[in-house]
C-alpha atoms as a PDB file:
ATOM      1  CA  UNK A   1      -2.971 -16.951   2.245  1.00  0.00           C
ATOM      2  CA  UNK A   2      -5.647 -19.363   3.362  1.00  0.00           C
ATOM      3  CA  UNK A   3      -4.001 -20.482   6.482  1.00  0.00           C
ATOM      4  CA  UNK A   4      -3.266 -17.072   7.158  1.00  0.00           C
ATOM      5  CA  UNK A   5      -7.110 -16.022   7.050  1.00  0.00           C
ATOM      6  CA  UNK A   6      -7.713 -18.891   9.320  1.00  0.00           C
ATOM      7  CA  UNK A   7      -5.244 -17.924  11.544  1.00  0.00           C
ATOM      8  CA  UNK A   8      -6.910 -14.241  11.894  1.00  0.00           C
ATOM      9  CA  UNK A   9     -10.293 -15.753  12.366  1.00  0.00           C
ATOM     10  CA  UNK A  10      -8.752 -17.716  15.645  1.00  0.00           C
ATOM     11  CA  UNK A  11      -7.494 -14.168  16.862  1.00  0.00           C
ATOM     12  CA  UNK A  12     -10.843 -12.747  15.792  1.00  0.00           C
ATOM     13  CA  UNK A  13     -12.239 -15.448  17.989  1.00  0.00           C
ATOM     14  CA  UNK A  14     -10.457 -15.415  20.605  1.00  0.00           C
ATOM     15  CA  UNK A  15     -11.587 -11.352  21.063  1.00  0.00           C
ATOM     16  CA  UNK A  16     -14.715 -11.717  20.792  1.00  0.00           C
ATOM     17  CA  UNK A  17     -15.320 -14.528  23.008  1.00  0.00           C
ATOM     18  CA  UNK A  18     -12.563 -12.233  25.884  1.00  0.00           C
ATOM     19  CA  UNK A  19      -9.525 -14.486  25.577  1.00  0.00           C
ATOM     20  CA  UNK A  20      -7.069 -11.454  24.869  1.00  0.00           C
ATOM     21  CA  UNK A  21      -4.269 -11.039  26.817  1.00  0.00           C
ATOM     22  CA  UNK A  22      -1.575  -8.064  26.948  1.00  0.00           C
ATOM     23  CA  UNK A  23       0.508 -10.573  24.922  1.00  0.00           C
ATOM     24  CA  UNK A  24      -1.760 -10.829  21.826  1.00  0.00           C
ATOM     25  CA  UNK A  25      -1.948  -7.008  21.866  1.00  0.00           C
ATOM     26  CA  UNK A  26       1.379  -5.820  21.992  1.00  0.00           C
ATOM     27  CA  UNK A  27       2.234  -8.580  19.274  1.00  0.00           C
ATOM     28  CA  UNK A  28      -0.562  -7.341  17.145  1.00  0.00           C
ATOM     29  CA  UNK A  29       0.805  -3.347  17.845  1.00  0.00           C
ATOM     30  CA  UNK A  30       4.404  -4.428  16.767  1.00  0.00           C
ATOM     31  CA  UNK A  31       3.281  -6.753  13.791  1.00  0.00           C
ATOM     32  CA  UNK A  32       1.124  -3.621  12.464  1.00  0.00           C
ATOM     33  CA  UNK A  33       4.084  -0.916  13.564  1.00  0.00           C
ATOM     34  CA  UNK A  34       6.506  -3.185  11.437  1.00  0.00           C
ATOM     35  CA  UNK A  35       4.070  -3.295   8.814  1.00  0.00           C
ATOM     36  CA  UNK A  36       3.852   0.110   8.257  1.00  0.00           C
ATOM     37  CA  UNK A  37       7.300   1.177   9.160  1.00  0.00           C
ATOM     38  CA  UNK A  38       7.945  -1.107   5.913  1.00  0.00           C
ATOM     39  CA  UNK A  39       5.061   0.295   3.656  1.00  0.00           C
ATOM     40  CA  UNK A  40       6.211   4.062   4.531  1.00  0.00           C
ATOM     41  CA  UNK A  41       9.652   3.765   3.094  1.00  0.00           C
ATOM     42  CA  UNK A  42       8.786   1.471   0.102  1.00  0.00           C
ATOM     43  CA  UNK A  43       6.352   4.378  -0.267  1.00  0.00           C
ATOM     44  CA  UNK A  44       8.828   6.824   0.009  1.00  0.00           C
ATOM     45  CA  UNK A  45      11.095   5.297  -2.865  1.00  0.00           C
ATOM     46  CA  UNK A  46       8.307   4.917  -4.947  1.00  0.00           C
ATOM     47  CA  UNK A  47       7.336   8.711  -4.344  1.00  0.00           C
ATOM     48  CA  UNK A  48      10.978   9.207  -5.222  1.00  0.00           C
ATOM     49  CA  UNK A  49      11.164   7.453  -8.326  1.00  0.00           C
ATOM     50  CA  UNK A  50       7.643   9.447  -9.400  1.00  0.00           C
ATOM     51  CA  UNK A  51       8.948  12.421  -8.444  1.00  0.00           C
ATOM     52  CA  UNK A  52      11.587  11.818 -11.551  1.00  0.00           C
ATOM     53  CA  UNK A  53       9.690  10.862 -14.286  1.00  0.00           C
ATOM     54  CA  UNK A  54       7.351  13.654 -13.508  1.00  0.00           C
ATOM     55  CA  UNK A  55       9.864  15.991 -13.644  1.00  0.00           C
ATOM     56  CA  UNK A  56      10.843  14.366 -16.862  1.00  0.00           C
ATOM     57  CA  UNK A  57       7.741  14.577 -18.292  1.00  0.00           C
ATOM     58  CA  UNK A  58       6.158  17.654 -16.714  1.00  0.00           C
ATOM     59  CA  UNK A  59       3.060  16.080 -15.629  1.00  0.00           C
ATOM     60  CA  UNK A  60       1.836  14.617 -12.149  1.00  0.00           C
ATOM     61  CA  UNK A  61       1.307  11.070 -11.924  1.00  0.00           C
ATOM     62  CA  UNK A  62      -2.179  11.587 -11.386  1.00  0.00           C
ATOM     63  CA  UNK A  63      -2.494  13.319 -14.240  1.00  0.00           C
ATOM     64  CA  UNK A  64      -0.166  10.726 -16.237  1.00  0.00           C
ATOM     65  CA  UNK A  65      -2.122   7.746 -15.091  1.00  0.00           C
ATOM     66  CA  UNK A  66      -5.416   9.645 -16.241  1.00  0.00           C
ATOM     67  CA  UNK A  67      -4.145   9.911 -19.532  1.00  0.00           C
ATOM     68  CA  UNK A  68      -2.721   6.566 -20.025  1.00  0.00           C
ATOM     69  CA  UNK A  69      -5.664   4.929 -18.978  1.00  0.00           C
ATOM     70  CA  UNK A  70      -7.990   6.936 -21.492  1.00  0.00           C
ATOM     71  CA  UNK A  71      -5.407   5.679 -24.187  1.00  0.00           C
ATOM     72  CA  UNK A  72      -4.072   9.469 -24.615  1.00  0.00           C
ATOM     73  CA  UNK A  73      -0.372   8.081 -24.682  1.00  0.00           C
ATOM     74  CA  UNK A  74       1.741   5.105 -25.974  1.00  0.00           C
ATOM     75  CA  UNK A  75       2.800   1.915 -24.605  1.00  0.00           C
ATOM     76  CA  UNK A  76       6.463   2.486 -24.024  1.00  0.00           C
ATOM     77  CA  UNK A  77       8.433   0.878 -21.418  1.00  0.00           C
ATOM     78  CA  UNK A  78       8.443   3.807 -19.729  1.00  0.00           C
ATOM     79  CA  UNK A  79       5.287   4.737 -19.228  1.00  0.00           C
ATOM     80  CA  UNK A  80       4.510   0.991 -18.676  1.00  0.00           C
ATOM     81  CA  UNK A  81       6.656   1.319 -16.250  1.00  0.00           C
ATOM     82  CA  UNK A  82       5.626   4.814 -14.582  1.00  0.00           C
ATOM     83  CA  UNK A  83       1.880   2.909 -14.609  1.00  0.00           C
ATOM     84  CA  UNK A  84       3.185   0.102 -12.571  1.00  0.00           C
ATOM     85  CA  UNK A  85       4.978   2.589 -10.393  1.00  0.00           C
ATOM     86  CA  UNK A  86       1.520   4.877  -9.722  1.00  0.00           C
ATOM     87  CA  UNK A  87      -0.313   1.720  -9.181  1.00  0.00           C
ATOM     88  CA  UNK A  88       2.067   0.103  -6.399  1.00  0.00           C
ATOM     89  CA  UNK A  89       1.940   4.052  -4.671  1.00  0.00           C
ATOM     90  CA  UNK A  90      -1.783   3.759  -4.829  1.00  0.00           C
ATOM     91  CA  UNK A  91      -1.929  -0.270  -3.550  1.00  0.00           C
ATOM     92  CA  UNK A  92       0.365   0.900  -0.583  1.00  0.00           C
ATOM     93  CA  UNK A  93      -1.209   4.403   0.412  1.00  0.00           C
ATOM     94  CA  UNK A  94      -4.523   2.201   0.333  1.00  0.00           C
ATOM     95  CA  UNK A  95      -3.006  -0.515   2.853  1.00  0.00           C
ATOM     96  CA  UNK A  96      -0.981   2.229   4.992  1.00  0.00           C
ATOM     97  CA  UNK A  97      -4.725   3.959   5.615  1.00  0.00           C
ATOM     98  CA  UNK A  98      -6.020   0.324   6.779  1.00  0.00           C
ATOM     99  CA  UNK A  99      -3.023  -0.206   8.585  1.00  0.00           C
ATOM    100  CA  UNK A 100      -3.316   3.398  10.063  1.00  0.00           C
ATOM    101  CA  UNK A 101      -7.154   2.733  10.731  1.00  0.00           C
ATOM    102  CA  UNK A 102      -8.677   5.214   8.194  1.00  0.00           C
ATOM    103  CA  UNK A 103     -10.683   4.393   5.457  1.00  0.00           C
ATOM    104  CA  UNK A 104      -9.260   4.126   2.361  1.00  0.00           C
END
């Protein structure tokens, strides 16, 4: 990841000092368009497998994740699980917003 930092502070660089071309920015638009092609359906399958253990358990994830973290419910495997799950949707919808230029 360090070489990759570096390699975004040469880009940032070479902005600010007015070294762009057209090249740079159409391979920075597909490289962030690929990006978040990706994150939208690993989002989607995610949202998906929510969907089912909410239904399951008659409770939103929101509401699930809530109560887990406050202790209110066990430790099974599938509520570890359904954790991990709500935590990867939250990671991505986080990076899809920076991605997508909002804040997150």
């Amino acid at each position: 990841m360090s070489a990759t930092l570096e390699q975004i502070k040469t880009l940032e660089r070479i902005y600010t000092e007015g070294y762009a071309d057209s090249f740079l920015d159409q391979s920075l638009e597909k490289i962030i368009a690929h990006q978040q092609a990706r994150d939208q359906a690993d989002l989607a399958l995610l949202e998906q497998d929510l969907y089912a253990l909410e239904q399951e358990h008659g409770m939103a994830s929101e509401e699930f994740h809530r109560r887990y973290t406050e202790g209110e419910l066990g430790d099974e495997a599938e509520f570890v699980e359904w954790n991990a799950l709500y935590k990867m949707m939250s990671r991505l919808r986080t990076r899809l917003d920076i991605l997508q230029g909002r804040e997150p």
